[in-house]
Protein backbone atom coordinates (compact mmCIF):
# COMPACT_ATOMS: atom_id res chain seq x y z
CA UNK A 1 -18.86 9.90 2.19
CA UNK A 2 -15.92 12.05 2.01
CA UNK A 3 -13.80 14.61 4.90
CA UNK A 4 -12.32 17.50 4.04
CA UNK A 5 -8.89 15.67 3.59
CA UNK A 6 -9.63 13.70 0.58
CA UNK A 7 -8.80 14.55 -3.23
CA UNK A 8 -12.13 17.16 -3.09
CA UNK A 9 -10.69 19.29 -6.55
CA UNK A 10 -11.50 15.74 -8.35
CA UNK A 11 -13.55 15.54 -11.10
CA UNK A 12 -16.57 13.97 -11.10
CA UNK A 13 -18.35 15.06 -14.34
CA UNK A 14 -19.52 17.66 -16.46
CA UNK A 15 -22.41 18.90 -18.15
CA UNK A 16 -22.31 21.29 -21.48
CA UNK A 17 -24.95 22.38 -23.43
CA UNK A 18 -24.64 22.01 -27.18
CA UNK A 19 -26.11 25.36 -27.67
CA UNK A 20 -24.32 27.92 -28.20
CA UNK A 21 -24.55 31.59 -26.99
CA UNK A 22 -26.32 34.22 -29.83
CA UNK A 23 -23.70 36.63 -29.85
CA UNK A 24 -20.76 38.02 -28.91
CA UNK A 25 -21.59 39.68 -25.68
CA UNK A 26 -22.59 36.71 -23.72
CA UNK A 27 -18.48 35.81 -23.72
CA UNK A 28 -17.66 39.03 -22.32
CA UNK A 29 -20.51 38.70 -19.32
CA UNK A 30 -19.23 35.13 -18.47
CA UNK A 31 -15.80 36.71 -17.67
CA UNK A 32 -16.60 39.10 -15.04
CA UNK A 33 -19.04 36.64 -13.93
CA UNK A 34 -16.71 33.95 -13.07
CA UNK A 35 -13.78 36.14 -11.77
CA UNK A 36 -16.63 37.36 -9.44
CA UNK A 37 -17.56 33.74 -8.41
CA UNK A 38 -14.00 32.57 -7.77
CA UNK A 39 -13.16 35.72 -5.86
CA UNK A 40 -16.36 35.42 -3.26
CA UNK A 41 -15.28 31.66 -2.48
CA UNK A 42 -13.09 32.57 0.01
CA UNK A 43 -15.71 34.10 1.53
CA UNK A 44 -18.58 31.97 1.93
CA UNK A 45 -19.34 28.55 0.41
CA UNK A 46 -22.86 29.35 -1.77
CA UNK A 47 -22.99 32.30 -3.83
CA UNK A 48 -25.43 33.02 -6.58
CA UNK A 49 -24.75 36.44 -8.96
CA UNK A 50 -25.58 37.62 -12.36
CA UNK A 51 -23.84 39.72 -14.97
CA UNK A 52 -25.62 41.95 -17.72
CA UNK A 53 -24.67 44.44 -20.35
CA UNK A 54 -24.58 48.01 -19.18
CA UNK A 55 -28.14 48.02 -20.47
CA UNK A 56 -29.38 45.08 -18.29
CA UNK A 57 -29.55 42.51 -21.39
CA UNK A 58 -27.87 39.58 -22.24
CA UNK A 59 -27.88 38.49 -18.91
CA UNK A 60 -25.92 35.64 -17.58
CA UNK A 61 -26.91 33.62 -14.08
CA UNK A 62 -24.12 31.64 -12.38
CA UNK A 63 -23.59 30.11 -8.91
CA UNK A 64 -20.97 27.81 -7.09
CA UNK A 65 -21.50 25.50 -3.89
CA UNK A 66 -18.60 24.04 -1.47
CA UNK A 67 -19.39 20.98 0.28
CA UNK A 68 -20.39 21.93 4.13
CA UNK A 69 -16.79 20.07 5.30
CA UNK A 70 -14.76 22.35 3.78
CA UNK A 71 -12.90 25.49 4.94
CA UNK A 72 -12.94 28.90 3.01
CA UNK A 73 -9.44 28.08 1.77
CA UNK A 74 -10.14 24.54 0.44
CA UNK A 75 -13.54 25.99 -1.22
CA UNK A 76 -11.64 28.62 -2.64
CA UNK A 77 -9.05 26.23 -3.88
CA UNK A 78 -12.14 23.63 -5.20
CA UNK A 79 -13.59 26.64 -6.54
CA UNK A 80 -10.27 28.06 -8.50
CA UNK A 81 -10.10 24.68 -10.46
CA UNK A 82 -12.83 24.50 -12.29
CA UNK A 83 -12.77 27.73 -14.97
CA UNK A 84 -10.22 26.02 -16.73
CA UNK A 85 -11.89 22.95 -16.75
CA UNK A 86 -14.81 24.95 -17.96
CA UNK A 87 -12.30 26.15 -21.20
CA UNK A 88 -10.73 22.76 -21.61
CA UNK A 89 -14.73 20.48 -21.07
CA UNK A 90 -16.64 22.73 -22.72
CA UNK A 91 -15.30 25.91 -24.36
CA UNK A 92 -16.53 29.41 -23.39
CA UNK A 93 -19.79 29.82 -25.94
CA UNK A 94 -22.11 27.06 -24.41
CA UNK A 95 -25.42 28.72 -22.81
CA UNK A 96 -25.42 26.54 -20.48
CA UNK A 97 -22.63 24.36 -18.02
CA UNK A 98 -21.81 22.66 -15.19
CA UNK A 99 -18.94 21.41 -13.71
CA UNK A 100 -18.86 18.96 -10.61
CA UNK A 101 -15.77 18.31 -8.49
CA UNK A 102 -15.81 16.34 -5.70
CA UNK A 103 -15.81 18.85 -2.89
CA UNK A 104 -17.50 21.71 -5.03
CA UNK A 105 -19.24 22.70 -8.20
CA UNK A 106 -19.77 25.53 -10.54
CA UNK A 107 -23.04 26.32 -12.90
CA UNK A 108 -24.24 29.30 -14.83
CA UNK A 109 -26.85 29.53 -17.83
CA UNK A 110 -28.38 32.44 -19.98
CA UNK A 111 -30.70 33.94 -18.03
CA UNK A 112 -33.38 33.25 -20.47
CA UNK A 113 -32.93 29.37 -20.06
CA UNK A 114 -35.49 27.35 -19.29
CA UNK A 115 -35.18 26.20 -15.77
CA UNK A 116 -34.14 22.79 -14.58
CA UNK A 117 -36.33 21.11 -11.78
CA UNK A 118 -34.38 20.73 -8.68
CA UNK A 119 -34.73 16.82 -8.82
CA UNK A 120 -33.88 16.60 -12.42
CA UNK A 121 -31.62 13.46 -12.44
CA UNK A 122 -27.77 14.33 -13.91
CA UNK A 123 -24.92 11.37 -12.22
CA UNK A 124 -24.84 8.47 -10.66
CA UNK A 125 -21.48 6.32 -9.58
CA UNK A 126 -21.96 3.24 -7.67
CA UNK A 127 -19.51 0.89 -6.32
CA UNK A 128 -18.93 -1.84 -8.90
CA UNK A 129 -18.75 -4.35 -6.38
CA UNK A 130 -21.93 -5.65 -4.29
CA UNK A 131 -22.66 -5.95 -0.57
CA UNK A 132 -21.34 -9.86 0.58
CA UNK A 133 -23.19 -8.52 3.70
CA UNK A 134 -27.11 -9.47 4.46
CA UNK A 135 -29.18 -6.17 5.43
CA UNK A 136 -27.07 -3.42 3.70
CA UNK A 137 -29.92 -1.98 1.65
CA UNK A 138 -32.01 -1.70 5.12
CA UNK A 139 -29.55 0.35 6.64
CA UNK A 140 -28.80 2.40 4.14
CA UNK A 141 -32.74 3.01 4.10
CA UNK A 142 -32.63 3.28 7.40
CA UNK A 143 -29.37 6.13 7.57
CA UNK A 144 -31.22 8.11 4.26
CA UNK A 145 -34.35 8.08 6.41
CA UNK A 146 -32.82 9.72 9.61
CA UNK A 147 -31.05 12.03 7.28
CA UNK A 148 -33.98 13.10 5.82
CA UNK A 149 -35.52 13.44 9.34
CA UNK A 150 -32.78 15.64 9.95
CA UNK A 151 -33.03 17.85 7.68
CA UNK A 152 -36.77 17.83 7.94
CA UNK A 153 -36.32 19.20 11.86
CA UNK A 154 -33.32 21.44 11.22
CA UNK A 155 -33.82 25.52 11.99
CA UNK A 156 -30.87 25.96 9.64
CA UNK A 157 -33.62 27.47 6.77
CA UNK A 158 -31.70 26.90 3.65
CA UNK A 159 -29.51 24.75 2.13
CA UNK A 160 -27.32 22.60 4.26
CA UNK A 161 -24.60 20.00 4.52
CA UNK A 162 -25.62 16.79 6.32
CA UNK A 163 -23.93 13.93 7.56
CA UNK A 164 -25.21 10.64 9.31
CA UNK A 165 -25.35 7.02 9.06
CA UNK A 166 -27.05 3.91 10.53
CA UNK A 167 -25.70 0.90 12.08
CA UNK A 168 -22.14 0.28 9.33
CA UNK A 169 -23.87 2.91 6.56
CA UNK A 170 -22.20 6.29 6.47
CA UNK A 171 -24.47 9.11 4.65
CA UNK A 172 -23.68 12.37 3.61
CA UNK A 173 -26.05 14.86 1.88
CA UNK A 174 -25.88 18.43 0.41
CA UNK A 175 -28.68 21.00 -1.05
CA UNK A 176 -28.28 23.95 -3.27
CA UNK A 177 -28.40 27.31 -1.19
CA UNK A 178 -31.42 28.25 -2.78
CA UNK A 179 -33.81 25.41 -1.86
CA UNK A 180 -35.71 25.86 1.75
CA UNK A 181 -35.98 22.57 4.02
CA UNK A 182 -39.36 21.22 2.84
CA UNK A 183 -38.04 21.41 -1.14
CA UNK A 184 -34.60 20.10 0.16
CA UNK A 185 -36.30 17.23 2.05
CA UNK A 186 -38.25 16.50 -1.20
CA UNK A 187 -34.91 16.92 -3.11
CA UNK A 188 -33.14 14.52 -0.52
CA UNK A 189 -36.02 11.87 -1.26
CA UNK A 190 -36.03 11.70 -4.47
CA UNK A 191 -32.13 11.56 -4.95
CA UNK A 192 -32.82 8.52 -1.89
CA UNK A 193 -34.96 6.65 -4.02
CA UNK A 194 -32.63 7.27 -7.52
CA UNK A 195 -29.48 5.50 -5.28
CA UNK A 196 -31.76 2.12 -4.11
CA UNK A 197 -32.92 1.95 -7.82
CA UNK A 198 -29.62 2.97 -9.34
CA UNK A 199 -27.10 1.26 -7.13
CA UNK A 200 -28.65 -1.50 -5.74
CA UNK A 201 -26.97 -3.59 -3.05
CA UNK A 202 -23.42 -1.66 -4.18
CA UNK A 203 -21.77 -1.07 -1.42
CA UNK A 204 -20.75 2.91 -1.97
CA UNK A 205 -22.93 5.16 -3.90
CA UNK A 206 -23.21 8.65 -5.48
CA UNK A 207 -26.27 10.45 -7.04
CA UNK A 208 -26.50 13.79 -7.84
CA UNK A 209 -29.39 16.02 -8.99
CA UNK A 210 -29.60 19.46 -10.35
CA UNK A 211 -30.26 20.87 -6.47
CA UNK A 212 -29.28 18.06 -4.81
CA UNK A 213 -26.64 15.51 -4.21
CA UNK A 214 -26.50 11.85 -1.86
CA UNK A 215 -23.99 9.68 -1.14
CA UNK A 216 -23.33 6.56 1.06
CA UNK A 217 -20.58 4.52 1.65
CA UNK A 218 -20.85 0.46 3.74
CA UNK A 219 -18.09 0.36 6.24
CA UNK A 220 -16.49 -1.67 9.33
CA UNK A 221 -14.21 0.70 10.40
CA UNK A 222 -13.98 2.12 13.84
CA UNK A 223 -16.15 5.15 13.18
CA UNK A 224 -19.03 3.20 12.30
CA UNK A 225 -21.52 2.34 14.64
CA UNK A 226 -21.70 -1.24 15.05
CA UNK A 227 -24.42 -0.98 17.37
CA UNK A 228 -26.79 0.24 15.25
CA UNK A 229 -27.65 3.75 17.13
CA UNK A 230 -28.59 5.88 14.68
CA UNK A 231 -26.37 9.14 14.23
CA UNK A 232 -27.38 12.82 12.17
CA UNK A 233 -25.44 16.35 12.30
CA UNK A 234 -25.21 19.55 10.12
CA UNK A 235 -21.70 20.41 9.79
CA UNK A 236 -21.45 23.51 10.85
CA UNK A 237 -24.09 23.72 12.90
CA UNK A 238 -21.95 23.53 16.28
CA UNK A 239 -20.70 20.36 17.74
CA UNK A 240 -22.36 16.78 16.78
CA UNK A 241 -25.70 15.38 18.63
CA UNK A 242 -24.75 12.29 20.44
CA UNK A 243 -28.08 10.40 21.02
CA UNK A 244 -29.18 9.52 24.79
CA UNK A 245 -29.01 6.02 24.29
CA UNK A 246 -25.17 6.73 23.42
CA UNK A 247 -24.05 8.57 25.92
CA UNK A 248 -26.06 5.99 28.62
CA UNK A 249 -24.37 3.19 27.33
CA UNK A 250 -20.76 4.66 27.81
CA UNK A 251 -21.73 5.83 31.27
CA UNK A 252 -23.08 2.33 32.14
CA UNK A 253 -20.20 0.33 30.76
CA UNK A 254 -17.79 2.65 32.55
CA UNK A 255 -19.82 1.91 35.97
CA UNK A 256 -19.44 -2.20 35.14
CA UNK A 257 -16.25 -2.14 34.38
CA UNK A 258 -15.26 0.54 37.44
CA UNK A 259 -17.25 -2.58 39.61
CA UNK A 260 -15.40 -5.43 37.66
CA UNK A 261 -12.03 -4.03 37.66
CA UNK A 262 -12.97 -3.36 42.10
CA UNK A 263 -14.19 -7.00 42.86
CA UNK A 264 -10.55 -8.47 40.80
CA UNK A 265 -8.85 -6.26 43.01
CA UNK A 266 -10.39 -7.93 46.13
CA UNK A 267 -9.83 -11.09 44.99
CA UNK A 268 -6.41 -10.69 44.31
CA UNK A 269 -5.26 -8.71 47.83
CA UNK A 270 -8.05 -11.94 49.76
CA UNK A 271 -5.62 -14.36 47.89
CA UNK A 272 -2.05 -12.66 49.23
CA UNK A 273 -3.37 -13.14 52.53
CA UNK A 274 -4.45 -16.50 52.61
């Protein structure tokens, strides 16, 4: 699971189609259509447009998403990176492409294509090495199903970046703007079940789907919850949800140690005295 300070203009892959657009006017929609895309991204982090001829024909469909961490300025700047990836990947006559950094991504298609279903399977990267650890594939269960939960719950609508974990399992998870909470639960599932099938016991993973992308990543560091208290948020959704049992556990161990720290204090003024 990434932040907003890691390498997000990475590439992760690319997709282009080996068909190639009918005619000559498809070319001259893309450009307007991608200036238009790369311009709005410093605006908002979804946007889905369309360019046509002056006639409404030969109709193009594109769309970019930022991942929920990121400021306008860094999804502008993940956003900026890719059309010349699109030249260099894939040329500028394929009907169809895709192009997935790590912090955003970029898609567009004739708008005569045949649509792709939202859980249509497209990467995977898993850790090469394998979880030394017993129980690693029950938390990450455990984190995807309280992500999914969360989602499930949220009154955000549409869309959404997520972030969670379980126990030493961080989780992060991201839908397409279009998709509405039931399909991006469904989405979130199925891209789930691809990473325990597809990665294993590895200890970081990454699958992505045509609406849809998961990730999760085993760690021990400080920001984990070694505990296991389960943990969801929405970036951008306002501050994070700290769960009761949380927040009752600092306020108890604060209490102890107020009382330990009191009765050493006694003891040591009792043995001056005596």
């Amino acid at each position: 699971m990434g932040t907003a300070s890691d390498d997000y203009t990475s590439l992760v892959f690319n997709g282009c189609s080996k068909q190639m657009f009918p005619n000559n006017v498809y070319p001259e929609n893309l450009k307007p259509l991608m200036n238009s895309l790369v311009s709005n991204s410093s605006l908002e982090t979804f946007l889905a447009a369309t360019a046509t001829s002056g006639d409404g024909t030969n109709g193009i469909n594109g769309l970019y998403q930022c991942r929920g961490d990121l400021s306008p300025a860094e999804c502008n700047t993940c956003i900026r990176k890719i059309p010349p990836l699109v030249s260099q990947l894939c040329g500028e006559t394929n009907v169809a492409v895709r192009v997935q950094l790590r912090g955003c991504y970029l898609r567009y298609e004739i708008a005569d294509s045949k649509p792709f279903d939202a859980t249509e399977f497209l990467f995977k990267r898993c850790e090469v090495n394998q979880a030394r650890a017993a129980g690693l594939g029950e938390k990450r269960d455990t984190a995807f199903g309280i992500l999914e939960n969360d989602v499930k719950n949220s009154t955000g609508g549409v869309g959404g970046f997520y972030t969670g974990g379980y126990d030493t399992v961080n989780i992060s998870g991201q839908c397409e703007g279009t998709l509405v909470n039931q399909d991006c639960v469904a989405c979130l599932q199925s891209a789930s079940q691809k990473a325990k099938t597809e990665c294993g016991d590895s200890v970081t993973g990454q699958i992505y789907l045509y609406k849809c992308s998961i990730s999760y990543k085993s760690t021990n560091s400080s920001n984990a919850n070694a505990n296991g208290v389960p943990y969801s948020r929405k970036v951008g959704a306002g501050s994070g949800n700290y769960p009761a049992e949380m927040v009752v556990a600092i306020i108890v161990g604060s209490i102890i140690g107020l009382i330990l720290l009191g009765a050493v204090v006694i003891y040591i003024i009792k043995e001056c005295r005596s």
